[in-house]
C-alpha atoms as a PDB file:
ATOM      1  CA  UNK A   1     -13.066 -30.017   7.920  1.00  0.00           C
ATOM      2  CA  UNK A   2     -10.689 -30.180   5.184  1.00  0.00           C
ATOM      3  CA  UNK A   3      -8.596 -26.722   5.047  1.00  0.00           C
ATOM      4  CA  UNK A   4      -7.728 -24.450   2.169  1.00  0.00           C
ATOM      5  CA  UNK A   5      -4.818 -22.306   2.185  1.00  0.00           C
ATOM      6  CA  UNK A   6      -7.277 -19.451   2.564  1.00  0.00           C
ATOM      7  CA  UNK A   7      -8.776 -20.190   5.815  1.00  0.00           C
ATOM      8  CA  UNK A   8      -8.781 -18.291   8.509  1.00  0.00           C
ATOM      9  CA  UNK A   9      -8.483 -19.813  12.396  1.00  0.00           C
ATOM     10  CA  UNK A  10      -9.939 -17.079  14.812  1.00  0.00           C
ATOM     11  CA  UNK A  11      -9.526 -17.065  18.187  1.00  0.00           C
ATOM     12  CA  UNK A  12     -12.279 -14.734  20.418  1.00  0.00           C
ATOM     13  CA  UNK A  13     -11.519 -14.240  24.610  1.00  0.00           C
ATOM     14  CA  UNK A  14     -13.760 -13.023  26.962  1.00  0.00           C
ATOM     15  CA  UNK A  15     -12.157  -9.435  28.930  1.00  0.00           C
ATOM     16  CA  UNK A  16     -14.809  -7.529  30.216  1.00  0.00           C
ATOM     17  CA  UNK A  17     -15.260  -3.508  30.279  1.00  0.00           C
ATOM     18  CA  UNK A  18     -17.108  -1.837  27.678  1.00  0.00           C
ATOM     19  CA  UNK A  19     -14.825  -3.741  24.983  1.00  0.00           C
ATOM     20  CA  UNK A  20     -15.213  -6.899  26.243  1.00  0.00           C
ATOM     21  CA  UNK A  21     -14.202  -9.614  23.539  1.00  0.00           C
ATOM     22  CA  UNK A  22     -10.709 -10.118  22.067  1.00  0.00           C
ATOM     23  CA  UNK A  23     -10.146 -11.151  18.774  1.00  0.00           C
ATOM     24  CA  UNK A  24      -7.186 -13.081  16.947  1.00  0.00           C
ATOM     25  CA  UNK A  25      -6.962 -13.961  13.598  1.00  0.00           C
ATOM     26  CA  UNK A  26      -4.137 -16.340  12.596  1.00  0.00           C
ATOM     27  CA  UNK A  27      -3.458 -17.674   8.899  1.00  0.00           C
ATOM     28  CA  UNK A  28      -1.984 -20.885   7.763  1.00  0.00           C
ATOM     29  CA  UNK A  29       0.950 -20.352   8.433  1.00  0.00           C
ATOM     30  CA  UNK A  30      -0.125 -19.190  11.965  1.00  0.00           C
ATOM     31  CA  UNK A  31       0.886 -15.623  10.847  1.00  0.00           C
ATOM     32  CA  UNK A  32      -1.089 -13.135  13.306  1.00  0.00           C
ATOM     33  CA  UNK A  33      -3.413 -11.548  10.297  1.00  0.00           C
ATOM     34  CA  UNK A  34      -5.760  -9.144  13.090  1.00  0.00           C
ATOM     35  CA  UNK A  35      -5.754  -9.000  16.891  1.00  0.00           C
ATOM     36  CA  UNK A  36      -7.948  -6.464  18.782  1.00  0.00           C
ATOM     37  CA  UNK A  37     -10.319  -6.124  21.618  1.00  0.00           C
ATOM     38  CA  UNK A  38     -13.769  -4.791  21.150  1.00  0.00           C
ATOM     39  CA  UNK A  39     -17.204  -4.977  20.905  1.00  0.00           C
ATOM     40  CA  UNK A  40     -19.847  -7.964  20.175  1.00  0.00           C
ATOM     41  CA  UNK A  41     -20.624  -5.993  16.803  1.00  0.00           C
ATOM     42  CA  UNK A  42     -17.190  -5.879  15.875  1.00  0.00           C
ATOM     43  CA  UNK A  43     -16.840  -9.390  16.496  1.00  0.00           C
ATOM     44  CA  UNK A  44     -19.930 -10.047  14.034  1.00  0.00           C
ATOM     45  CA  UNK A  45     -18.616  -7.999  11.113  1.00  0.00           C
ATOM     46  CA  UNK A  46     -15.257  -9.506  11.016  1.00  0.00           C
ATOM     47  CA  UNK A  47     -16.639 -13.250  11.174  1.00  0.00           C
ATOM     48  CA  UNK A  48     -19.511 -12.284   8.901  1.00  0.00           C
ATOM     49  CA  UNK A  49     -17.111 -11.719   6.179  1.00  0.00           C
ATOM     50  CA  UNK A  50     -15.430 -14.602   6.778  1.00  0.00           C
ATOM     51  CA  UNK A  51     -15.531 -17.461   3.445  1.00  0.00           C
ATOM     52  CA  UNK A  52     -13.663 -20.250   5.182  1.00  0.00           C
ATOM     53  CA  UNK A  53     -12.627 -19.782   9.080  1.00  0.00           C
ATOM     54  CA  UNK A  54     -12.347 -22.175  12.459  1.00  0.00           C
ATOM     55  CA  UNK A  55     -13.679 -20.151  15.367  1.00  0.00           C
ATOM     56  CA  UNK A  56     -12.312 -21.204  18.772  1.00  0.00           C
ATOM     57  CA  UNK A  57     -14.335 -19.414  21.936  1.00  0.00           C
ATOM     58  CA  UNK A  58     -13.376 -18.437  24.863  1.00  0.00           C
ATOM     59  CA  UNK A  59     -16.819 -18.717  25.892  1.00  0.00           C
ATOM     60  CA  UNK A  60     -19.201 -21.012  27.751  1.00  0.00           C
ATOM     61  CA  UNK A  61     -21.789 -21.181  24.572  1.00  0.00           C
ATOM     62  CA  UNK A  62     -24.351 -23.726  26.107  1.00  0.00           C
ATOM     63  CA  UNK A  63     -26.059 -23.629  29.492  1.00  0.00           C
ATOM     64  CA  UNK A  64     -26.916 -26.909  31.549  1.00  0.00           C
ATOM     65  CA  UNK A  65     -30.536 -28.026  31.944  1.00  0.00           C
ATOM     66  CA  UNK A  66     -30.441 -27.833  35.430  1.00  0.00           C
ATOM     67  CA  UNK A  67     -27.423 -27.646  38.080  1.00  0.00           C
ATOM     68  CA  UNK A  68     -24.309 -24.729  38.398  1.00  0.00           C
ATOM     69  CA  UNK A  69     -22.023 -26.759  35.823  1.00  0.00           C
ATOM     70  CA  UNK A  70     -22.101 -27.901  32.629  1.00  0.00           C
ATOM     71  CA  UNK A  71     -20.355 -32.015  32.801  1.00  0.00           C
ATOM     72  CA  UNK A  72     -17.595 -30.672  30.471  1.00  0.00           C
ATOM     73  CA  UNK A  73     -16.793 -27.816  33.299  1.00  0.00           C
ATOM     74  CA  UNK A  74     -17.251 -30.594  35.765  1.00  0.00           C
ATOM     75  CA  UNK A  75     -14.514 -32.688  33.556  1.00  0.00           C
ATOM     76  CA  UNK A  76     -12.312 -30.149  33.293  1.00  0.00           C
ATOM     77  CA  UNK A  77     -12.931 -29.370  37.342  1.00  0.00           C
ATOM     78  CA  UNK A  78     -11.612 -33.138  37.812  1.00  0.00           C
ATOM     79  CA  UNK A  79      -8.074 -32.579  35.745  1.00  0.00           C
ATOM     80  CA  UNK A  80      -7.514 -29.467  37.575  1.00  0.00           C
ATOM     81  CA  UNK A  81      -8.015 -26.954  34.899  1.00  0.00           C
ATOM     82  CA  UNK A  82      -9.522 -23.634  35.510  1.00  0.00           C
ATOM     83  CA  UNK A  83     -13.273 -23.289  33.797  1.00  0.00           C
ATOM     84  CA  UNK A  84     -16.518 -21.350  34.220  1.00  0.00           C
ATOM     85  CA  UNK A  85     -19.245 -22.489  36.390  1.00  0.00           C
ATOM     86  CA  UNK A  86     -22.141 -22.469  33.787  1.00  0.00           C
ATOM     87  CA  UNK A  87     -25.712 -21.927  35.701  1.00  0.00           C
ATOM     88  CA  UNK A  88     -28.968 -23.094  34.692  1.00  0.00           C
ATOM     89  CA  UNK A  89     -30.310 -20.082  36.425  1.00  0.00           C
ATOM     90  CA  UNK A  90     -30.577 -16.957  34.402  1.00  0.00           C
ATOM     91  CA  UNK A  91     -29.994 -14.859  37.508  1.00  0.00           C
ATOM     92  CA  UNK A  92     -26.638 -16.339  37.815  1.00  0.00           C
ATOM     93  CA  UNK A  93     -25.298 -15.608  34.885  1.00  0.00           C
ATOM     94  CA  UNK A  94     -21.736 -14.830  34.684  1.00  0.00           C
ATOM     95  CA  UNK A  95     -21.274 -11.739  31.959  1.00  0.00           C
ATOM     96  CA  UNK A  96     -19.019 -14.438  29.762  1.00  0.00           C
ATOM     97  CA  UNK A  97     -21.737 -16.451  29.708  1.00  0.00           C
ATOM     98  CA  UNK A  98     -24.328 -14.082  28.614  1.00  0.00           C
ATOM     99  CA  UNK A  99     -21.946 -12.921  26.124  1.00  0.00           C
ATOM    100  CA  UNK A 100     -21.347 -16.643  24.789  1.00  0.00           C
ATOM    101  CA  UNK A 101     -24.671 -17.329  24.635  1.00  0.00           C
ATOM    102  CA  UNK A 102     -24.884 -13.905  22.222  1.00  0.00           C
ATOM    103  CA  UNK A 103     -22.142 -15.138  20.190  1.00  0.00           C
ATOM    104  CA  UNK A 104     -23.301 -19.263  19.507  1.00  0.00           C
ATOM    105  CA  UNK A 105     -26.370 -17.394  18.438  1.00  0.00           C
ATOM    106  CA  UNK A 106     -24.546 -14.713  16.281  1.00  0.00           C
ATOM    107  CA  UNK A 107     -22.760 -17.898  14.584  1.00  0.00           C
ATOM    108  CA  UNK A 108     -25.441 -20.165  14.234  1.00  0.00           C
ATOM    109  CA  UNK A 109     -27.183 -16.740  12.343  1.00  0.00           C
ATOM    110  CA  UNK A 110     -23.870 -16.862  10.082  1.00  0.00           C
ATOM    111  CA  UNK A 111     -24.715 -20.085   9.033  1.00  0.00           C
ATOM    112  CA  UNK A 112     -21.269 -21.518  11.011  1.00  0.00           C
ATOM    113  CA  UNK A 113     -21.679 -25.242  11.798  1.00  0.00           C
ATOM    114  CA  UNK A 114     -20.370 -26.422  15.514  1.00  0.00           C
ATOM    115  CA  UNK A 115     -19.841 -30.008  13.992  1.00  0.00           C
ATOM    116  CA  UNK A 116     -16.131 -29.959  13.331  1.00  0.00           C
ATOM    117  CA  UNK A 117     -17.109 -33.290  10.826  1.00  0.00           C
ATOM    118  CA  UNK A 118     -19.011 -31.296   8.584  1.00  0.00           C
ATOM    119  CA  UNK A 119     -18.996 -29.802   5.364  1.00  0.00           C
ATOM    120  CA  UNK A 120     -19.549 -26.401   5.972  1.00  0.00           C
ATOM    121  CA  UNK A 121     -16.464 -24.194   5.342  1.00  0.00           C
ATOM    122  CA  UNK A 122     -17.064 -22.148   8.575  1.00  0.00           C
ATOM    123  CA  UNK A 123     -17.145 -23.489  12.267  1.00  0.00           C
ATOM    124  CA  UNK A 124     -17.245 -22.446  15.584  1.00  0.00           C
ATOM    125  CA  UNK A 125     -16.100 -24.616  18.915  1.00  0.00           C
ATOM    126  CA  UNK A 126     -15.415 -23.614  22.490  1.00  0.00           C
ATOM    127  CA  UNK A 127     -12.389 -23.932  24.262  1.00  0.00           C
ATOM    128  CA  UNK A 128     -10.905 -22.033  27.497  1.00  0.00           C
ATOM    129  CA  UNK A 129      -8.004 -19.500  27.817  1.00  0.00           C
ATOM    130  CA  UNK A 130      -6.423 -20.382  31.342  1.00  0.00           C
ATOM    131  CA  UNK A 131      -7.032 -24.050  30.885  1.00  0.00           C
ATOM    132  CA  UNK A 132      -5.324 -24.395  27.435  1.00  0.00           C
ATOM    133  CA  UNK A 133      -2.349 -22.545  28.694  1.00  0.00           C
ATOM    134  CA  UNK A 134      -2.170 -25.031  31.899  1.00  0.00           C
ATOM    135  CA  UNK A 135      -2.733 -27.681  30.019  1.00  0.00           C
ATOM    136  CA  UNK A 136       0.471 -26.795  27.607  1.00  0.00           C
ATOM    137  CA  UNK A 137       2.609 -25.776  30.468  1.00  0.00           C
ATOM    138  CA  UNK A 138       1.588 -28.911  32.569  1.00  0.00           C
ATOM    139  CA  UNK A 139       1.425 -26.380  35.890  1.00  0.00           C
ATOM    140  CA  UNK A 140      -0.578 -23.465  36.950  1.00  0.00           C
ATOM    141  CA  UNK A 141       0.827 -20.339  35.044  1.00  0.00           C
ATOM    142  CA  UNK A 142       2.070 -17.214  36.301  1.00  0.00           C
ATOM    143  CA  UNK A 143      -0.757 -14.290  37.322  1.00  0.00           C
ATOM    144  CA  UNK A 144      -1.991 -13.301  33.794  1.00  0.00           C
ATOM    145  CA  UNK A 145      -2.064  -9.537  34.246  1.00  0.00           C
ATOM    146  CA  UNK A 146       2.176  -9.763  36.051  1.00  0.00           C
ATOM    147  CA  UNK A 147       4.755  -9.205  33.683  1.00  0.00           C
ATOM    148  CA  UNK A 148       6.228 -12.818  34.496  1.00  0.00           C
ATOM    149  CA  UNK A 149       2.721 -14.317  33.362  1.00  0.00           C
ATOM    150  CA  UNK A 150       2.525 -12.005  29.993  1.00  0.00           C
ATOM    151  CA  UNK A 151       6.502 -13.526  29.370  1.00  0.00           C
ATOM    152  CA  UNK A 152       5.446 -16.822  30.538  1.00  0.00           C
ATOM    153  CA  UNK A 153       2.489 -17.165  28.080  1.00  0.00           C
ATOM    154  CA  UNK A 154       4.090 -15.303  24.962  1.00  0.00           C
ATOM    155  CA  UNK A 155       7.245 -17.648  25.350  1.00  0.00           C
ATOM    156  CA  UNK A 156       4.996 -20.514  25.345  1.00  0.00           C
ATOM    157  CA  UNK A 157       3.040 -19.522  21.858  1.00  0.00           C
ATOM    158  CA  UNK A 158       6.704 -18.407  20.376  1.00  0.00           C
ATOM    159  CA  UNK A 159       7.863 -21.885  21.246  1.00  0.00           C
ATOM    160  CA  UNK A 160       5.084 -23.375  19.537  1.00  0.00           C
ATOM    161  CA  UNK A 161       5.942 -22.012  15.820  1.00  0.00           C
ATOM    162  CA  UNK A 162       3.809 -18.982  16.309  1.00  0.00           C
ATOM    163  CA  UNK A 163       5.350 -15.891  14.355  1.00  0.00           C
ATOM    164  CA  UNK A 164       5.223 -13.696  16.589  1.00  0.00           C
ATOM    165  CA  UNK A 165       8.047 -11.488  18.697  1.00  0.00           C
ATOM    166  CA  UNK A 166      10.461 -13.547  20.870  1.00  0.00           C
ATOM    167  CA  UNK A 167       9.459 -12.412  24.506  1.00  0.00           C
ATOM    168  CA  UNK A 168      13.274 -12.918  25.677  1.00  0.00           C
ATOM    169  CA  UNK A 169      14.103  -9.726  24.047  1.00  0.00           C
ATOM    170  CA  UNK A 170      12.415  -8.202  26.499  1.00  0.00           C
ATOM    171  CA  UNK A 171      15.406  -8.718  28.869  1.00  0.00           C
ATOM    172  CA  UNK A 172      18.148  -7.867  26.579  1.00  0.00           C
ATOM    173  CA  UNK A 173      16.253  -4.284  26.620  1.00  0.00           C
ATOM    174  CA  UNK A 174      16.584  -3.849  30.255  1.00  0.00           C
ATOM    175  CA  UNK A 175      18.782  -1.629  31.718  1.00  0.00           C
ATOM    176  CA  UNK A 176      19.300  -0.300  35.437  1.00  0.00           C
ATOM    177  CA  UNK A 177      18.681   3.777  33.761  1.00  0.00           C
ATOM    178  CA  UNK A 178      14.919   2.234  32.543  1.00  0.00           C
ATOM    179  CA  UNK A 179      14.736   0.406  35.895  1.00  0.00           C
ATOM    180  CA  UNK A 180      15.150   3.365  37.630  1.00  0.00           C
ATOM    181  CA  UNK A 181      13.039   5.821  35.677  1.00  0.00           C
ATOM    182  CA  UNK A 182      10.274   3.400  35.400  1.00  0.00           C
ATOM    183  CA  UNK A 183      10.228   2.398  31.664  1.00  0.00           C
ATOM    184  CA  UNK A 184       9.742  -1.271  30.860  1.00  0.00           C
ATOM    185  CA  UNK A 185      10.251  -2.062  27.020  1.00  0.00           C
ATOM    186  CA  UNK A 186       6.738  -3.986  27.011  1.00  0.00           C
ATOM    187  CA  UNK A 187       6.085  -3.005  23.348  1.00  0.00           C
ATOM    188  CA  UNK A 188       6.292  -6.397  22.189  1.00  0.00           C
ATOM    189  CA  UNK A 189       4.812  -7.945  24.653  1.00  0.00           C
ATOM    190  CA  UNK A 190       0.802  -8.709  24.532  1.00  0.00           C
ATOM    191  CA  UNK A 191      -1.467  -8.135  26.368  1.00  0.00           C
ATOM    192  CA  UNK A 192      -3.459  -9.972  28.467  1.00  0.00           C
ATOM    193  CA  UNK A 193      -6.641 -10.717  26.584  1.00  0.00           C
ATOM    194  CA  UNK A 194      -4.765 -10.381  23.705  1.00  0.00           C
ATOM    195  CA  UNK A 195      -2.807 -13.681  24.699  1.00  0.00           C
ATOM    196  CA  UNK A 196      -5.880 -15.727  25.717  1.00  0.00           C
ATOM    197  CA  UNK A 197      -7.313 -14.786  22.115  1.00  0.00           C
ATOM    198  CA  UNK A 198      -3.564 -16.039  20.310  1.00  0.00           C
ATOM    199  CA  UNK A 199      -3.700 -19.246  22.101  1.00  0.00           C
ATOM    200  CA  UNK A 200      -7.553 -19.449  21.225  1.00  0.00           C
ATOM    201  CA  UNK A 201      -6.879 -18.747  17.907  1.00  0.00           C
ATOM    202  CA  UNK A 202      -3.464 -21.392  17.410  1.00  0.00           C
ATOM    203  CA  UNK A 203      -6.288 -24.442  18.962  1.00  0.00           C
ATOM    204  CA  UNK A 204      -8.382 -23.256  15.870  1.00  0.00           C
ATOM    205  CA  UNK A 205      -5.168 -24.173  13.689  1.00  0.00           C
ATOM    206  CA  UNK A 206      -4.599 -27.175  15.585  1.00  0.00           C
ATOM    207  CA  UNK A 207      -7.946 -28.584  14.973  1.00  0.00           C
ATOM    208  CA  UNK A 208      -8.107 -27.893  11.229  1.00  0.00           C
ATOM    209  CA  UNK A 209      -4.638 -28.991  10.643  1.00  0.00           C
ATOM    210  CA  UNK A 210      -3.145 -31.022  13.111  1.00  0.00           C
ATOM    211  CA  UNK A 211      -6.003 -32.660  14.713  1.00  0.00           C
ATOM    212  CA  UNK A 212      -4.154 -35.383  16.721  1.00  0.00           C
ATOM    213  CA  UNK A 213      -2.337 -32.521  18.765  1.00  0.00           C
ATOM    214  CA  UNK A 214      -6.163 -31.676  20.233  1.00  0.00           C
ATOM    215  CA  UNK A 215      -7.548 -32.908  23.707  1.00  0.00           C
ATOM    216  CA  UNK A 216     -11.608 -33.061  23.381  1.00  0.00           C
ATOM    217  CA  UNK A 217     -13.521 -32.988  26.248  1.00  0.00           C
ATOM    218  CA  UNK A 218     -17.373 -33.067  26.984  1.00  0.00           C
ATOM    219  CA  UNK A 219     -19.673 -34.800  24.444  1.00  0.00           C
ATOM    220  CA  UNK A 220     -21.717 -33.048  21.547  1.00  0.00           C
ATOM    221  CA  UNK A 221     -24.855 -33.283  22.972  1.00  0.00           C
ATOM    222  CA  UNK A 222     -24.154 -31.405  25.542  1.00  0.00           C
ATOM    223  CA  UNK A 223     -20.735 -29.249  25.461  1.00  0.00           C
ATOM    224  CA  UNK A 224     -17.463 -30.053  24.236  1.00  0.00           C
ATOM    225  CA  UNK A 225     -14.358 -28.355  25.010  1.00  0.00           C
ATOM    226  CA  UNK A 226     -11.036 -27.877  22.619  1.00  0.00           C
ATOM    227  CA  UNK A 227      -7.836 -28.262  24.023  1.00  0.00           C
ATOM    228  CA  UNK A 228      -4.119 -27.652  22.350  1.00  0.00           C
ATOM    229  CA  UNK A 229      -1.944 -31.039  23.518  1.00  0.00           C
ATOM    230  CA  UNK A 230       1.570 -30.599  24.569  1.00  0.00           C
ATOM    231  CA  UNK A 231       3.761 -31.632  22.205  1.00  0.00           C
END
């Protein structure tokens, strides 16, 4: 794939609930250009209108033949790294599963290639949340959903170039009146499934436009796996 200044490199994170995908949409310059949590629908509207974009999932979006693993979860089992355990049987479906199953189909409809060699000016890959921030931090991260794991994980994206507020403000905003009363200025900080979509979306950047800073792992025939290298 051979970037023009007017792709876009998407990042989409599995959350759960009623709304349960989260979208980010970064430009080339990594400026944040959408992020939002929502619905499968939503997700296919904003990527249908899409004339050149990288697509990075969150999302297991191939089953094995038979067995509880894919080999790229099995791979990514062996370094460590947090993954999903893919099922061949339909009963065991996790919901992300079902959901990325939905979504490689909603893609493939859209005409987006998987084959980041190709032609095609839209593409969609897989990666995984956790695992790409473990892999960039080099240890197991702070408890997503803690305060010290929504710091952790925006300081580690603001680090990397990403435009995006400096989390250490955070603590110049602190004072013992807001500690007392309760009030934490969180404004700028993200959320959650927010971050997992940001750091989705920045491995969509990396493949398109630094491509030696990416980690592959799994094969094409079966799954492969996208993951941001430390620097």
């Amino acid at each position: 794939m051979q970037p023009s200044p007017r792709c876009s490199y998407i990042g989409i994170a599995y959350c759960g609930g009623q709304k349960p995908l989260a979208i980010a949409c970064l430009d080339g310059r990594q400026k944040v250009q959408a992020l939002s949590i929502g619905r499968l629908k939503d997700i296919y509207a904003f990527c249908a209108g899409q004339a050149e974009a990288l697509v990075v999932c969150g999302l297991p979006l191939s089953r094995p033949t038979s067995g509880d693993q894919r080999p790229v979860e099995l791979e990514l089992n062996q370094r460590g790294l947090p993954t999903y355990h893919t099922s061949a049987e339909a009963q065991s479906y996790h919901p992300a599963s079902r959901l990325g199953a939905e979504l490689a189909e909603l893609f493939s409809t859209l005409g987006y290639s998987q084959n980041l060699e190709s032609d095609t000016s839209c593409l969609f890959m897989e990666s995984h949340p956790a695992a790409a921030f473990q892999h960039l931090l080099g240890l197991r991260p702070f408890d997503s959903h803690t305060l010290e794991g929504r710091l952790q994980r925006q300081l580690l994206l603001f680090e990397r170039e990403l435009p995006i507020p400096d989390p250490m403000d955070f603590f110049e905003e602190v004072t013992r009146h807001k500690l007392l009363h309760g009030i934490l200025p969180t404004r700028d900080l993200y959320a959650p499934p927010e971050l997992d979509a940001l750091v989705l979306a920045h491995t969509a950047w990396l493949a398109a436009n630094q491509p030696e800073d990416i980690l592959t792992l799994g094969d094409i025939s079966s799954a492969q796996i996208l993951l941001p290298q430390p620097f």
